[in-house]
Protein backbone atom coordinates (compact mmCIF):
# COMPACT_ATOMS: atom_id res chain seq x y z
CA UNK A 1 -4.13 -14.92 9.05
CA UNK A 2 -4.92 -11.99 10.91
CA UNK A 3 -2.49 -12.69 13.82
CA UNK A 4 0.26 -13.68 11.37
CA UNK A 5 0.11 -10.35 9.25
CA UNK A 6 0.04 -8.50 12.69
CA UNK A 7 3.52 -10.68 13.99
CA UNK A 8 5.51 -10.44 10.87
CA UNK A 9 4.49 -8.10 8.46
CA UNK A 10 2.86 -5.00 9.57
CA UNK A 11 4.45 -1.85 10.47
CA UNK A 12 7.87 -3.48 9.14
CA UNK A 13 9.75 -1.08 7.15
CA UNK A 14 10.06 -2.24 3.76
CA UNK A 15 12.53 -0.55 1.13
CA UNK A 16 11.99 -2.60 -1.99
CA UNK A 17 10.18 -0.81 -4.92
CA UNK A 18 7.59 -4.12 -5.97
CA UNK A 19 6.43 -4.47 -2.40
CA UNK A 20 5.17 -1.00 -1.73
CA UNK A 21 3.85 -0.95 -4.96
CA UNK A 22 1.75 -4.42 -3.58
CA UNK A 23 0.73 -2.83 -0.56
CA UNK A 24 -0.36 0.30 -2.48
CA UNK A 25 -2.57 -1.90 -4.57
CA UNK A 26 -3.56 -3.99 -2.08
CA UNK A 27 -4.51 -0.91 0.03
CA UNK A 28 -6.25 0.74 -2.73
CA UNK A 29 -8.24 -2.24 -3.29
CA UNK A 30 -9.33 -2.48 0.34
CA UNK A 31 -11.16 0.90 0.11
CA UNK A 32 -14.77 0.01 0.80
CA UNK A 33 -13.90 -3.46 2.48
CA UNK A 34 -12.02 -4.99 5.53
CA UNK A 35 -8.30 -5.64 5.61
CA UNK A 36 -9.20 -9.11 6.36
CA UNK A 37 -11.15 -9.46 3.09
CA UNK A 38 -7.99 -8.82 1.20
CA UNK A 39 -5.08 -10.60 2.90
CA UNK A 40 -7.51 -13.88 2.40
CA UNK A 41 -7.10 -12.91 -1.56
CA UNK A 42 -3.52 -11.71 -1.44
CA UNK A 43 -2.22 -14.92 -3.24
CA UNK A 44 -4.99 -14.93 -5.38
CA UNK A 45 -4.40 -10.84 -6.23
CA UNK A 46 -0.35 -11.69 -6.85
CA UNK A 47 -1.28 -14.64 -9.19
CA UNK A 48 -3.54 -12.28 -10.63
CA UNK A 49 -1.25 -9.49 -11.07
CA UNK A 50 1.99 -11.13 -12.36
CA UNK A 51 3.55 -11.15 -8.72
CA UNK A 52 3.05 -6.89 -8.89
CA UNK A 53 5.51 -6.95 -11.25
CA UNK A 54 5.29 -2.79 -12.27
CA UNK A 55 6.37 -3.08 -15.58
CA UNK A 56 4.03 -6.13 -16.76
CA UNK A 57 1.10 -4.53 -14.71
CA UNK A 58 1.41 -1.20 -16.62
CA UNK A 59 1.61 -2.97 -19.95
CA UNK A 60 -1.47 -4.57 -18.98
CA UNK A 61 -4.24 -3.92 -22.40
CA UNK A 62 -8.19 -4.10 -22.24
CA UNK A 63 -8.07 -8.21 -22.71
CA UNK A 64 -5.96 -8.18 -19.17
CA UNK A 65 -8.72 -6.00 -17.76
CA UNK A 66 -11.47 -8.23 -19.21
CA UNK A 67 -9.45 -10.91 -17.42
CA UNK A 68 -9.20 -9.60 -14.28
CA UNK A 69 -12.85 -8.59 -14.30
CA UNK A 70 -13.91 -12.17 -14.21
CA UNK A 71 -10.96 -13.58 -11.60
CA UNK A 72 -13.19 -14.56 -8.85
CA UNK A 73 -10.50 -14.58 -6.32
CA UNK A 74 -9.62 -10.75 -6.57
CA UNK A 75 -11.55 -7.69 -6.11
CA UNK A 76 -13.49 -7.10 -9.42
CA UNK A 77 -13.89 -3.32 -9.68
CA UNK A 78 -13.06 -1.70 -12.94
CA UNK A 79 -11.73 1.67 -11.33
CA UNK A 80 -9.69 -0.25 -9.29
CA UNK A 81 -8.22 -2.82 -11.61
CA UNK A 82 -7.40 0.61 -13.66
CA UNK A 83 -6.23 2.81 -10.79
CA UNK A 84 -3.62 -0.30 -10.53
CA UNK A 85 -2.60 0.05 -13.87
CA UNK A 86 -2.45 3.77 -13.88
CA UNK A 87 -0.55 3.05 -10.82
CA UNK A 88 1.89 0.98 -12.26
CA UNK A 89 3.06 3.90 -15.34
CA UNK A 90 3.33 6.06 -12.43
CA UNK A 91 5.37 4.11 -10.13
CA UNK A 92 7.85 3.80 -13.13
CA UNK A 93 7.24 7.70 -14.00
CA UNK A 94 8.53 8.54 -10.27
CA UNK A 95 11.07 6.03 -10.59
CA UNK A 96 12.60 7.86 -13.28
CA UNK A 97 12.32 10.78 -11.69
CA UNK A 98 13.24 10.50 -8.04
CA UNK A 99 15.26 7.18 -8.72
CA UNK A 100 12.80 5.35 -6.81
CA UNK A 101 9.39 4.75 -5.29
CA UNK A 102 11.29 4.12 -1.99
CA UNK A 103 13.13 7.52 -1.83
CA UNK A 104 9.87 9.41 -3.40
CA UNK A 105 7.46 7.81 -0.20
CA UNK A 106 9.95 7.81 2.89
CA UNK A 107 10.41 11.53 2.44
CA UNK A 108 7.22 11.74 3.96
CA UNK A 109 8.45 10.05 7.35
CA UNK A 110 11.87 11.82 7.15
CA UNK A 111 13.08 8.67 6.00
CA UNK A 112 12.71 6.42 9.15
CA UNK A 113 9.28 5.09 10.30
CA UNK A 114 7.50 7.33 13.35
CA UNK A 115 6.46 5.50 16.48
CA UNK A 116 3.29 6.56 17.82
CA UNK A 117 2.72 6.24 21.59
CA UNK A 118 -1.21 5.03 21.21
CA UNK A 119 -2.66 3.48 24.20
CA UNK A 120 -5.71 2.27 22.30
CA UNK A 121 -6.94 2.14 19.15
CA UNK A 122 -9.47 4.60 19.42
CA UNK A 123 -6.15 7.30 18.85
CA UNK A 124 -5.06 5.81 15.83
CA UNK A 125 -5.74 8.53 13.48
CA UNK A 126 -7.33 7.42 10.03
CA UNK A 127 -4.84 9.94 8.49
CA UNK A 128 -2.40 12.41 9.34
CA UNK A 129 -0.37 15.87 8.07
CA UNK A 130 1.77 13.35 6.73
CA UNK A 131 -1.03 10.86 4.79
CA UNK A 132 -2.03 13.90 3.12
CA UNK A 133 1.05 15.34 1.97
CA UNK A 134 1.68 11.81 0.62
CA UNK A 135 -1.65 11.75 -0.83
CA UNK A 136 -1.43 15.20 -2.56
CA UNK A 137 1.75 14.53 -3.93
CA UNK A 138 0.68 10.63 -5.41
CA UNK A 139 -2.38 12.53 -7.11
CA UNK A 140 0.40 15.31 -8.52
CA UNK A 141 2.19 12.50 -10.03
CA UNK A 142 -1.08 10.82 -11.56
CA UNK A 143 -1.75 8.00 -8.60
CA UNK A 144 -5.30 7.26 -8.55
CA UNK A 145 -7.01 5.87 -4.78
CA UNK A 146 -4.22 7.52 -2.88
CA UNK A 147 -7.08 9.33 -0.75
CA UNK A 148 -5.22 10.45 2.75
CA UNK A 149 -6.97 7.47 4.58
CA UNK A 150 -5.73 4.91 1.85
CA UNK A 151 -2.35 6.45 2.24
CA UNK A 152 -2.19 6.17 6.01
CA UNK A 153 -3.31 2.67 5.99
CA UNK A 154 -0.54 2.29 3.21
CA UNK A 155 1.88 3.91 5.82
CA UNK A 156 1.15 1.41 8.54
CA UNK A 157 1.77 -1.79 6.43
CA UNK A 158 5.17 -1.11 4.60
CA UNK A 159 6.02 0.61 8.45
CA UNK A 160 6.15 4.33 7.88
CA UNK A 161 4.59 4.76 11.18
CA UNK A 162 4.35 2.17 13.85
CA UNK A 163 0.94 2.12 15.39
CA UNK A 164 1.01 -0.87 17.35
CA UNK A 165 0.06 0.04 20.65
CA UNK A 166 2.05 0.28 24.06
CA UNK A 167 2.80 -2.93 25.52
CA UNK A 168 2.50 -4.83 22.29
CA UNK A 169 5.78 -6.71 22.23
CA UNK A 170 5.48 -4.96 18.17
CA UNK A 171 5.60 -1.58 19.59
CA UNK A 172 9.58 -0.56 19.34
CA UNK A 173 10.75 -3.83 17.45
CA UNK A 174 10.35 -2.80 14.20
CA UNK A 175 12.99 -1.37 11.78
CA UNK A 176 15.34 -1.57 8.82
C-alpha cells in the first residue's frame, strides 16, 4: 500500500478543493501515528466522512461525532474528529474569501510545487519557512492541527514540494 501511495499519489500536484481538504484531514489525523496507519484506514475514514464532502462534514452535529467516536475503522480522537469539522466551516470560510482552498494554499509554493534536491532522507526537513507561513496563516483563518510539521507533511502529499529523492524515477515527474 505503501509502494502504491509512493508511485501514484504522493508529491502529485493536486488542484481540486475536496482532495486537499482529505489530505488535510488525513494529515491531521496522522499526528501522533505512522502514515502507514492511516492510508490502511483511508477507505474506512472516506466512508466515514461522507467521501470529505466539506459541506456535509461541517454540518456534521454532536450525534455525527458520537458516531464517529465509535467507527472502529477511523481514528477515534475527539479533538480530531472536531478539528475536522472546524476544518470543514473554514475551508468553506476561505473559499468565500479567496475563491478557493486551492488558490489560498499554492500561494505558499508560488503556485507550482518546489523540487528539493535531497540525497537522503535524513535532509528532508520536518518543516520549512514555507510550512509555517502556511501554518500561521490556517490558524489565522480558524484551522485547527495545522502545526508547521502537519502542514509540511500536508505539502508533500497534494505535491507542493517534491521530496522524493535523486535518482527516484519520482524525482522530476511530477506536475499539473
Amino acid at each position: 500500500m505503501m509502494i502504491e501511495y509512493h508511485d501514484v499519489e504522493w508529491g502529485v500536484p493536486v488542484h481540486d478543493d475536496q482532495r486537499l481538504y482529505e489530505f488535510m484531514i488525513l494529515d491531521c489525523m496522522q499526528a501522533g501515528l505512522s502514515w502507514a496507519t492511516i492510508l490502511h484506514k483511508r477507505a474506512a475514514f472516506r466512508a466515514a466522512f461522507d467521501g470529505f464532502d466539506i459541506e456535509t462534514v461541517a454540518n456534521y452535529g454532536d450525534d455525527k461525532v458520537q458516531e464517529l467516536l465509535q467507527n472502529k475503522g477511523i481514528v477515534r480522537n475527539r479533538m480530531k474528529i472536531q478539528a475536522s469539522i472546524t476544518n470543514a466551516k473554514c475551508v468553506l470560510a476561505v473559499q468565500s474569501k479567496y475563491g478557493s482552498l486551492d488558490s489560498f494554499l499554492w500561494k505558499f509554493v508560488g503556485g507550482g510545487p518546489i523540487v528539493n534536491n535531497f540525497q537522503s532522507f535524513k535532509e528532508v526537513p520536518t518543516e520549512t519557512d514555507e510550512s509555517r507561513a502556511m501554518s500561521a496563516a490556517l490558524r489565522d483563518e480558524g484551522f485547527k492541527f495545522v502545526g508547521p510539521t502537519i502542514c509540511y507533511a500536508f505539502m508533500q502529499a497534494v505535491g507542493m514540494v517534491n521530496d522524493h529523492l535523486v535518482g527516484c524515477y519520482r524525482h522530476e515527474e511530477p506536475s499539473d
